[in-house]
Every structure is written in structure tokens, then in C-alpha cells.
Protein backbone atom coordinates (compact mmCIF):
# COMPACT_ATOMS: atom_id res chain seq x y z
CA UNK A 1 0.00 0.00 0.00
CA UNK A 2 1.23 3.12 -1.02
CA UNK A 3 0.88 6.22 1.42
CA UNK A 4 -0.45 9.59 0.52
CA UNK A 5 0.58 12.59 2.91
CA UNK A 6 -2.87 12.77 3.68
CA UNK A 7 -5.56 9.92 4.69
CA UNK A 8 -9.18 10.32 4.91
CA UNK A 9 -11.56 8.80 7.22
CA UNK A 10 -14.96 8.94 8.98
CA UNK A 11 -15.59 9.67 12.38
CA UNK A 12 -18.35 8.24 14.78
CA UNK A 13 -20.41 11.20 13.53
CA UNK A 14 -19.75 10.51 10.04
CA UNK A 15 -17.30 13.37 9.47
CA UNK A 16 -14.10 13.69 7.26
CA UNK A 17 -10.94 13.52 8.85
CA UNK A 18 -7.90 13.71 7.70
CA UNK A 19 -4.64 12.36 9.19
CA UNK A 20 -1.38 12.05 7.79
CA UNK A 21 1.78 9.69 8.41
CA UNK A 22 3.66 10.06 11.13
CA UNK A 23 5.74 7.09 11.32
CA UNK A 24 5.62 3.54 9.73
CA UNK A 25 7.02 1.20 12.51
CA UNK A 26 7.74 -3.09 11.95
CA UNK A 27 6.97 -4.97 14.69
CA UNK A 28 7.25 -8.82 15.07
CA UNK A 29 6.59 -8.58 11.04
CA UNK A 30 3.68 -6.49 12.02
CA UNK A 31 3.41 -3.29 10.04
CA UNK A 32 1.93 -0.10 12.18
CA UNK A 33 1.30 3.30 10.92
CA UNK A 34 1.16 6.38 13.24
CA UNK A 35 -1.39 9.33 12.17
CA UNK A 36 -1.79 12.75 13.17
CA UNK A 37 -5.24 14.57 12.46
CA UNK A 38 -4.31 17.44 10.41
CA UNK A 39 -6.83 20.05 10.63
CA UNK A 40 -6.67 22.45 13.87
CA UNK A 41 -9.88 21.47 15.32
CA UNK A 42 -8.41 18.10 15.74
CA UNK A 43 -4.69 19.00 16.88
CA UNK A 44 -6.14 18.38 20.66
CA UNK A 45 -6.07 14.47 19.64
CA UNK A 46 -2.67 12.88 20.22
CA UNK A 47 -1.21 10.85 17.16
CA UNK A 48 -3.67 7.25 16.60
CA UNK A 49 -1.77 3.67 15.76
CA UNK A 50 -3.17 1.54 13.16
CA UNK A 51 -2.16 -1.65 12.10
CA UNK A 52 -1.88 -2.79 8.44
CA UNK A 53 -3.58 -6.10 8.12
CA UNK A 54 -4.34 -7.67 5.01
CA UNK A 55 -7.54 -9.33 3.83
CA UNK A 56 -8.08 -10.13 0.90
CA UNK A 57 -5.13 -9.54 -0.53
CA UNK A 58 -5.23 -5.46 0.15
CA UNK A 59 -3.61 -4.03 3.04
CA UNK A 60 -6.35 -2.41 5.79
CA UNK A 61 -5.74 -0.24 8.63
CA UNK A 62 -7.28 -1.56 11.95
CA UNK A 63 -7.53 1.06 14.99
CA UNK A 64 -5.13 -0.45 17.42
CA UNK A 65 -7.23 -0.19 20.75
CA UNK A 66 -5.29 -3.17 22.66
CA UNK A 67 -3.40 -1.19 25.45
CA UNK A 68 -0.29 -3.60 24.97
CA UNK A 69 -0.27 -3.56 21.66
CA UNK A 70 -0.53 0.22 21.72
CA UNK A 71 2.73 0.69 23.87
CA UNK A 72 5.01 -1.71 22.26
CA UNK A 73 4.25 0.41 19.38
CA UNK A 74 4.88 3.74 21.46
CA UNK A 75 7.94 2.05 22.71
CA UNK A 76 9.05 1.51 19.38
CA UNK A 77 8.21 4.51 17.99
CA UNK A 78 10.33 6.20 20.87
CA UNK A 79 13.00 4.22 20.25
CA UNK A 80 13.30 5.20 16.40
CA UNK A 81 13.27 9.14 17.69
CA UNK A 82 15.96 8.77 20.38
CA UNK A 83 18.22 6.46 19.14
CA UNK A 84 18.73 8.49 15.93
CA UNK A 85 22.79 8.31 15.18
């Protein structure tokens, strides 16, 4: 899947919001991507972790909402910014 410096996606209301890539991080052979909303309204929200699964032979991103999931991710992701040489 190719990544476009901005994603679009609905919100529990229905509304368009757009996020773009923060990171790509490779866990276990897991691929995550880390989004930022991009619009002001939304720059309250902390960046959100998806996961790229694929089914049916396209690559999907899946919320992740599993809290250990979540910070091996953050871990990771920490890890690429302070261990920069």
C-alpha cells in the first residue's frame, strides 16, 4: 500500500478527517502506521496507531485499541526518535 501525505476517514459522527503519516514502525513482522489529524480542530487528539492487516489480498488499517499492543508500538516509535545516530 502506497501512502499519501494525507488519509481520509470517517468519524463516529460521520465526518471527514484527515490524518497524515507520522511514522511507519515493523513490529514482530507487524506493520503499524502512526497518524496525526491534520486540521486544527483536531490537533487536541494525540497521534492514533493503526495496524496494516491484510484481507483479501489489500492491506487495511485496523484502529489499534489493545493497550499492549498500543505501547510496544509507542515504545518503538520512541525508540526510532531517540536512538537516531
Amino acid at each position: 500500500m502506497e501512502y499519501k501525505e494525507t488519509m481520509t476517514f470517517l468519524d463516529e459522527e460521520g465526518n471527514k478527517v484527515q490524518f497524515e503519516p507520522i511514522a511507519e514502525i515493523f513490529l514482530e513482522e507487524i506493520k503499524y502506521l502512526i497518524l496525526a489529524p491534520t486540521e486544527e480542530k483536531d490537533k487536541d487528539e494525540d497521534a492514533f496507531v493503526f495496524r496494516v492487516d491484510v484481507e483479501d489480498e489489500k492491506e487495511v488499517l485496523n484502529l489499534v485499541d489493545d493497550d499492549a499492543e498500543f505501547e510496544k508500538v509507542k515504545k518503538e516509535y520512541k525508540n526510532l526518535l531517540y536512538n537516531k545516530e
